[in-house]
Protein backbone atom coordinates (compact mmCIF):
# COMPACT_ATOMS: atom_id res chain seq x y z
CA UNK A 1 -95.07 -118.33 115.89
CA UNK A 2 -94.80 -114.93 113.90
CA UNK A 3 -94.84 -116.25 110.35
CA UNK A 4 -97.78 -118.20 111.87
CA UNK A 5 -99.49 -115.13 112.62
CA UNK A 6 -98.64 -113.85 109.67
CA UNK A 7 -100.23 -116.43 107.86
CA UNK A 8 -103.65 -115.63 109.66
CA UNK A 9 -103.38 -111.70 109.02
CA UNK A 10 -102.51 -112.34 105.69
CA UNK A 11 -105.82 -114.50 105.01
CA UNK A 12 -108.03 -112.13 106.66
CA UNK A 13 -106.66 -109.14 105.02
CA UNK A 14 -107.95 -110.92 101.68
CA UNK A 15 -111.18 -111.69 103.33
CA UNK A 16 -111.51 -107.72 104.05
CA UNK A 17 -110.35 -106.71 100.82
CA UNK A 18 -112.74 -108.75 98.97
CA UNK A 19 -115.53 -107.35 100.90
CA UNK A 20 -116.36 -109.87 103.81
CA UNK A 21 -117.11 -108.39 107.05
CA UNK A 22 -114.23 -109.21 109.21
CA UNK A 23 -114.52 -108.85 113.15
CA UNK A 24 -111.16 -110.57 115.04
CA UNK A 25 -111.72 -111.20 118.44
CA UNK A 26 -108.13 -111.07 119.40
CA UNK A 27 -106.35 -110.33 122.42
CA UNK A 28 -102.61 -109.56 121.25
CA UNK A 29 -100.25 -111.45 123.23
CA UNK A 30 -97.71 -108.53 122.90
CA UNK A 31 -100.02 -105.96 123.08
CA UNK A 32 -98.31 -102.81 121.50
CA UNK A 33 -96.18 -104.50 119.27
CA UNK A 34 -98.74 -106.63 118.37
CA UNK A 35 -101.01 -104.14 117.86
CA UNK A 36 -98.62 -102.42 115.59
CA UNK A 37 -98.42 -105.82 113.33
CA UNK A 38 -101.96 -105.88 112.81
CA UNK A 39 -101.95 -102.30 111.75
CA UNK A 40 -99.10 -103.37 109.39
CA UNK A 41 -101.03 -106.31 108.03
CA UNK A 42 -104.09 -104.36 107.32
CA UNK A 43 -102.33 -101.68 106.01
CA UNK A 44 -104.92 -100.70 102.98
CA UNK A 45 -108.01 -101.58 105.25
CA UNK A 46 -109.62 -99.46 108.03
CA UNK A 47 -109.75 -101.26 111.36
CA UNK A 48 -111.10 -99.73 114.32
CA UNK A 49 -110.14 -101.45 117.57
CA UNK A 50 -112.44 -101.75 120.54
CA UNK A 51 -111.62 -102.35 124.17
CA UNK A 52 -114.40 -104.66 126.08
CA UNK A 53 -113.54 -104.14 129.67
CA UNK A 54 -115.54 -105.05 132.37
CA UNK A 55 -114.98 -106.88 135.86
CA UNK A 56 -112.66 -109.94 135.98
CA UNK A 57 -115.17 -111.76 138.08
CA UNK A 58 -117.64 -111.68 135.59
CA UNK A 59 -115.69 -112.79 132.79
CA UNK A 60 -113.95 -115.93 134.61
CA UNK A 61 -118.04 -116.66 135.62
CA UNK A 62 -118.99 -116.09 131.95
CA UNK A 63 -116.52 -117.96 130.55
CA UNK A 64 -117.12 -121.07 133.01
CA UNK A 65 -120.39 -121.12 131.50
CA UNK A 66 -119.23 -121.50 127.79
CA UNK A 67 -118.29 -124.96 126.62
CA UNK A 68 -115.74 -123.97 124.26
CA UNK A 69 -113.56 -122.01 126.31
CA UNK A 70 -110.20 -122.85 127.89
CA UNK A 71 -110.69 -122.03 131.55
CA UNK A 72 -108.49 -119.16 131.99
CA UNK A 73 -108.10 -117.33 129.10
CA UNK A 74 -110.75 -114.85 130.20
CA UNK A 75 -108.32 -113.37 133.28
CA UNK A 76 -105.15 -112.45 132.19
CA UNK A 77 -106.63 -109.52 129.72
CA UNK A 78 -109.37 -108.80 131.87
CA UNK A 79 -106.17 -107.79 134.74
CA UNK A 80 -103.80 -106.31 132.41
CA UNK A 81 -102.62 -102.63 131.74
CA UNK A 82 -103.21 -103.54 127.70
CA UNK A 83 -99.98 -101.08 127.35
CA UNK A 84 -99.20 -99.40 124.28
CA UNK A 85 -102.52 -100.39 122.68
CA UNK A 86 -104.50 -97.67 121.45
CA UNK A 87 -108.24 -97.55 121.23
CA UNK A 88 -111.25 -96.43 119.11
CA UNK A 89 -114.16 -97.05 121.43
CA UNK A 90 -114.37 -98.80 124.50
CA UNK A 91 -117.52 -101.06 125.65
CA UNK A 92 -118.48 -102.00 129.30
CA UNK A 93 -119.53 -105.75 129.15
CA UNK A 94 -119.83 -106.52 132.72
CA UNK A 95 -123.73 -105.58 133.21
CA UNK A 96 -125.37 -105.84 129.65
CA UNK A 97 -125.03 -108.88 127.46
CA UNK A 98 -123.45 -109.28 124.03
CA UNK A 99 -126.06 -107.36 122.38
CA UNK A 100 -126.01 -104.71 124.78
CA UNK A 101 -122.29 -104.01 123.84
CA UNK A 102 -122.59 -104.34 120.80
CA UNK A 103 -125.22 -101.41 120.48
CA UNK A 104 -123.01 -99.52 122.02
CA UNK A 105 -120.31 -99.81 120.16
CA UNK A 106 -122.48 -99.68 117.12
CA UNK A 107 -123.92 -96.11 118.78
CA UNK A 108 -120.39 -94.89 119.45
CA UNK A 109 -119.04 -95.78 115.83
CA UNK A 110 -122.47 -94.09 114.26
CA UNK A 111 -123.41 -97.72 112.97
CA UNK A 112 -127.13 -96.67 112.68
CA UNK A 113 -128.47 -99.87 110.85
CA UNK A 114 -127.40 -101.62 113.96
CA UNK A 115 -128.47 -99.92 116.69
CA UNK A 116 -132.07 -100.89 117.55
């Protein structure tokens, strides 16, 4: 599984490199270690990692909703400690939609373009 992952660092390391906007979605698995494998993939590229917390109820709701989601997957992070991961900025998703958030993270990383 780790020379999987690997794999998919490795790819969109190039991406970000080249110049293409990269946001990953990602919830590591191991979280600190994992966290500390990204940051070793992406050595020569600035990440900055966000935390979307919110209320576990509202995510399980949210994610019944969606189609393409594997009913589930929204809990586990939404309950967990996340230890050892460190973050940038942290966004509150439970009462403001995906553009909400993301204005706020934009507004808290001084993304001006995007903040409207």
């Amino acid at each position: 599984m780790l020379a999987l992952e690997r794999s998919w660092h490795t790819g969109l390391r190039s991406m970000a490199r080249a110049g293409a906007p990269v946001i990953l979605d990602e919830v590591p698995l191991s979280w600190g270690a994992g966290q500390e494998r990204l940051r070793s993939a992406f050595n020569d590229v600035e990440l900055i990692w966000v935390a979307a917390r919110g209320d576990p109820g509202v995510a399980i709701f949210r994610e019944a909703r969606r189609v393409d989601r594997v009913e589930g997957l929204a809990r586990q992070p939404a309950l967990s400690v996340r230890g050892g991961v460190a973050y940038d900025v942290e966004v509150y998703a439970t009462h403001s939609s995906t553009e909400g958030y993301a204005r706020d993270m934009a507004r808290q990383l001084s993304l001006d373009a995007f903040v409207s």
